[in-house]
N, C-alpha and C. Protein backbone atom coordinates (compact mmCIF):
# COMPACT_ATOMS: atom_id res chain seq x y z
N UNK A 1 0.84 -1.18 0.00
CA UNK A 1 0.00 0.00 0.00
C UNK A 1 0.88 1.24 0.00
N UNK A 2 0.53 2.07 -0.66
CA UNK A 2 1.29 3.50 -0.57
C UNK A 2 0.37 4.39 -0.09
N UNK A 3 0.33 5.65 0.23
CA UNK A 3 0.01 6.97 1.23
C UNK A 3 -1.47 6.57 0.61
N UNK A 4 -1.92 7.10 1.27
CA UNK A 4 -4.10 6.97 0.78
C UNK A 4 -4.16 8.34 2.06
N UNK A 5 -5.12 8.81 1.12
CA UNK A 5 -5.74 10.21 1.62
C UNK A 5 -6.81 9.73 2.46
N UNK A 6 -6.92 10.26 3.83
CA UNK A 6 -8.32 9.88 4.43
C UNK A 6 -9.62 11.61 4.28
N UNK A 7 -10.51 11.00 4.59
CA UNK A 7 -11.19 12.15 4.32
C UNK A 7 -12.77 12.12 5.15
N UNK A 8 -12.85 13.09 5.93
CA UNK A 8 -13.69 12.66 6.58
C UNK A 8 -15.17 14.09 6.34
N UNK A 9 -16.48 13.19 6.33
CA UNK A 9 -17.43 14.36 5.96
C UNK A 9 -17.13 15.06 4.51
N UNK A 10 -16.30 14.42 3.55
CA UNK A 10 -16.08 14.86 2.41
C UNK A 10 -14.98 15.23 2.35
N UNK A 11 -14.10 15.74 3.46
CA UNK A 11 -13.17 16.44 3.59
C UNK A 11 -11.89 16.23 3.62
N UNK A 12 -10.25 15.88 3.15
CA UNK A 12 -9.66 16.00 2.90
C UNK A 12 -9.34 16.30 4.89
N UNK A 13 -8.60 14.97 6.19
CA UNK A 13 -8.08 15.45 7.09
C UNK A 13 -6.86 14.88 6.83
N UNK A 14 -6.04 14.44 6.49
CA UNK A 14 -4.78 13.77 6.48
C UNK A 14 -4.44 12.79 5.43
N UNK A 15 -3.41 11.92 5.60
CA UNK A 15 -3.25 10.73 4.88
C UNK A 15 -2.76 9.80 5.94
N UNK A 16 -2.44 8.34 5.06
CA UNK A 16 -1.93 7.22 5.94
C UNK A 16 -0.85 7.23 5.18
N UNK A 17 0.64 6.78 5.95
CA UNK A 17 1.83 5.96 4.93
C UNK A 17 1.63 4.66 5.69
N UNK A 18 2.28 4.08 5.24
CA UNK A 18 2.69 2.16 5.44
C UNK A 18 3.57 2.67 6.82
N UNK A 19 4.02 1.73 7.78
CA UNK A 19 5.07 2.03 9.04
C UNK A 19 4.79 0.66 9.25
N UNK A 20 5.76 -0.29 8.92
CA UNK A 20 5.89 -1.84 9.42
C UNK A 20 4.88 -1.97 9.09
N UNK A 21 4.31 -2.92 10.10
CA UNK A 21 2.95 -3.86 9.79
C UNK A 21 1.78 -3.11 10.63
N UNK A 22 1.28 -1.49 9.87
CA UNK A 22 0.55 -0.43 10.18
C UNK A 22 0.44 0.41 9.51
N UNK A 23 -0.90 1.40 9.98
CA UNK A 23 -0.56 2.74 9.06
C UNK A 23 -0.71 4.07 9.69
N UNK A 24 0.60 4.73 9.71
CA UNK A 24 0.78 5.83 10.04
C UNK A 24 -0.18 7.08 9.91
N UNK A 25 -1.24 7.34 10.53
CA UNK A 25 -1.65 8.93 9.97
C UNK A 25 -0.97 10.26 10.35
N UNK A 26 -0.70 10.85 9.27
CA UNK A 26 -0.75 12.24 9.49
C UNK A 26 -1.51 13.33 8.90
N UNK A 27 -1.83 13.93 10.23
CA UNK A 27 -2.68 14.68 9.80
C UNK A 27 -2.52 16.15 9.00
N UNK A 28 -3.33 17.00 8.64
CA UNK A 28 -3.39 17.68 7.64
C UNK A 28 -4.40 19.14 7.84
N UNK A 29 -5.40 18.34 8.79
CA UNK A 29 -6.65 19.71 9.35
C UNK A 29 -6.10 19.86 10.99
N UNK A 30 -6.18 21.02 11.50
CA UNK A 30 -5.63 21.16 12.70
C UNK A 30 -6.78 20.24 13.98
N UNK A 31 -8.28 19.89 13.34
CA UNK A 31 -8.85 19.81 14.67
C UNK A 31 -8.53 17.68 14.55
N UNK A 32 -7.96 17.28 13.76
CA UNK A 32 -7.40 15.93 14.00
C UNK A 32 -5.92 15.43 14.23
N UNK A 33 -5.39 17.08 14.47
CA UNK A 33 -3.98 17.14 15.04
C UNK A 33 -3.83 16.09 16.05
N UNK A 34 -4.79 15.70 17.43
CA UNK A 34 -4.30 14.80 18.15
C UNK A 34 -4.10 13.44 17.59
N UNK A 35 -4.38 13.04 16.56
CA UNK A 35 -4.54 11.58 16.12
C UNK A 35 -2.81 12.04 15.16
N UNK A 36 -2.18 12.92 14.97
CA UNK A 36 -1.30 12.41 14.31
C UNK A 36 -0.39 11.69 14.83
N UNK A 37 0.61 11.31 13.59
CA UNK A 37 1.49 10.37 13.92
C UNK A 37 1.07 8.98 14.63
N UNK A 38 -0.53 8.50 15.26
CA UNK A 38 -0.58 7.55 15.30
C UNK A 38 -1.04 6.16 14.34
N UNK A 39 -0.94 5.17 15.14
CA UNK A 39 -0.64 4.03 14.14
C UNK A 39 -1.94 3.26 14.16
N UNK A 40 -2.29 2.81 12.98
CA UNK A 40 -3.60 1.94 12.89
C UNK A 40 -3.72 0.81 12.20
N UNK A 41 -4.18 -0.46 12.43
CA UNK A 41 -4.22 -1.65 11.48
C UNK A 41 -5.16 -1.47 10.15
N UNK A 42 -5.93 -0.36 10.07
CA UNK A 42 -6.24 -0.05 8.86
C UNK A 42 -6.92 1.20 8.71
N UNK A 43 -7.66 1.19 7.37
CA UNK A 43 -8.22 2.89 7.18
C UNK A 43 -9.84 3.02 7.77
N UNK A 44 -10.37 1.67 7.88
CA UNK A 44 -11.85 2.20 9.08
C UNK A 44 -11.03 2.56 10.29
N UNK A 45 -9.96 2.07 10.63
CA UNK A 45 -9.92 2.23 12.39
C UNK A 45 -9.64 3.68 12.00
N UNK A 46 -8.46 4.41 11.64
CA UNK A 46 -8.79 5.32 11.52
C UNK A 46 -10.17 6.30 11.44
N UNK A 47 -11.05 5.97 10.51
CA UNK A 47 -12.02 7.07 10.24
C UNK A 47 -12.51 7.01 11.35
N UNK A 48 -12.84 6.05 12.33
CA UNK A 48 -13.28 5.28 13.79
C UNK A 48 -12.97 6.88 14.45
N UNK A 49 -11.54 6.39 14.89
CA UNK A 49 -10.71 7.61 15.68
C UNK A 49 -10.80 8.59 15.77
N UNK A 50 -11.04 8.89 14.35
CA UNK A 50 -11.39 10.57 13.93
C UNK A 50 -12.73 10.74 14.41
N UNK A 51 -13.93 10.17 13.95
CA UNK A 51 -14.98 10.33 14.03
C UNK A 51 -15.33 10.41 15.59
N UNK A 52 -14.62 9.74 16.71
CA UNK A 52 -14.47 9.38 18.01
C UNK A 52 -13.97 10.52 18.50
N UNK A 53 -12.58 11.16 18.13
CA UNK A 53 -12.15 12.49 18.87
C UNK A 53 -12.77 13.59 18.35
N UNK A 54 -13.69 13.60 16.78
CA UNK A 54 -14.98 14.88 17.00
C UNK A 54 -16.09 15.23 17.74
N UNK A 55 -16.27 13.77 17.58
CA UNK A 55 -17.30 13.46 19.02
C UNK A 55 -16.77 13.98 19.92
N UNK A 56 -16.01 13.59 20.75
CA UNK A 56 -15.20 13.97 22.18
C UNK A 56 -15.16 15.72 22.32
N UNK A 57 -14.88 16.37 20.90
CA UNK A 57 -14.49 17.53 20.78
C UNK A 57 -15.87 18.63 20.65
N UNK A 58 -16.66 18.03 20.32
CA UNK A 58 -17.91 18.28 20.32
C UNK A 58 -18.68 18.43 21.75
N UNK A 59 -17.87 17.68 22.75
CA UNK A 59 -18.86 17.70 23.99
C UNK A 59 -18.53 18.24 24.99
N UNK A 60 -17.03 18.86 24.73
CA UNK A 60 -16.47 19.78 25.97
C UNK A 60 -17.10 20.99 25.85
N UNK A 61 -17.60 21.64 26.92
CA UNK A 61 -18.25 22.41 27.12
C UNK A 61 -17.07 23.24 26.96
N UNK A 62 -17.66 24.67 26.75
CA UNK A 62 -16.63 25.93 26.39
C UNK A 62 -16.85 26.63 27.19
N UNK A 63 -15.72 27.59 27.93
CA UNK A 63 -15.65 28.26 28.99
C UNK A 63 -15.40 29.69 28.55
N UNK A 64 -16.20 30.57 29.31
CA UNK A 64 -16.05 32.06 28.30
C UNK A 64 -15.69 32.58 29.29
């Protein structure tokens, strides 16, 4: 496998490279910055992750 673009909601957040027996994301949009550089056995777990830390990001309440 070589680099594959992930894209989430239509959108263009990062890509994957190959890293051993895994795939590296890096990211590309700042609000899936925490998922970079980590490693995944494939491209659902990823979209998983992402879709999981918008959620998460979605529910912290904001402090004014």
């Amino acid at each position: 496998m070589k680099k594959q673009v992930i894209e989430y909601a239509g959108v263009p957040v990062g890509i994957v490279v190959p890293d051993e027996d895994r795939l590296k994301f890096i990211a590309v949009k700042y609000h899936v910055h925490d998922l970079d550089e980590h490693r995944f056995r494939n491209t659902d777990e990823v979209k998983l992750a992402i879709r999981d830390l918008l959620n998460r990001q979605q529910a912290k309440p904001i402090h004014v």
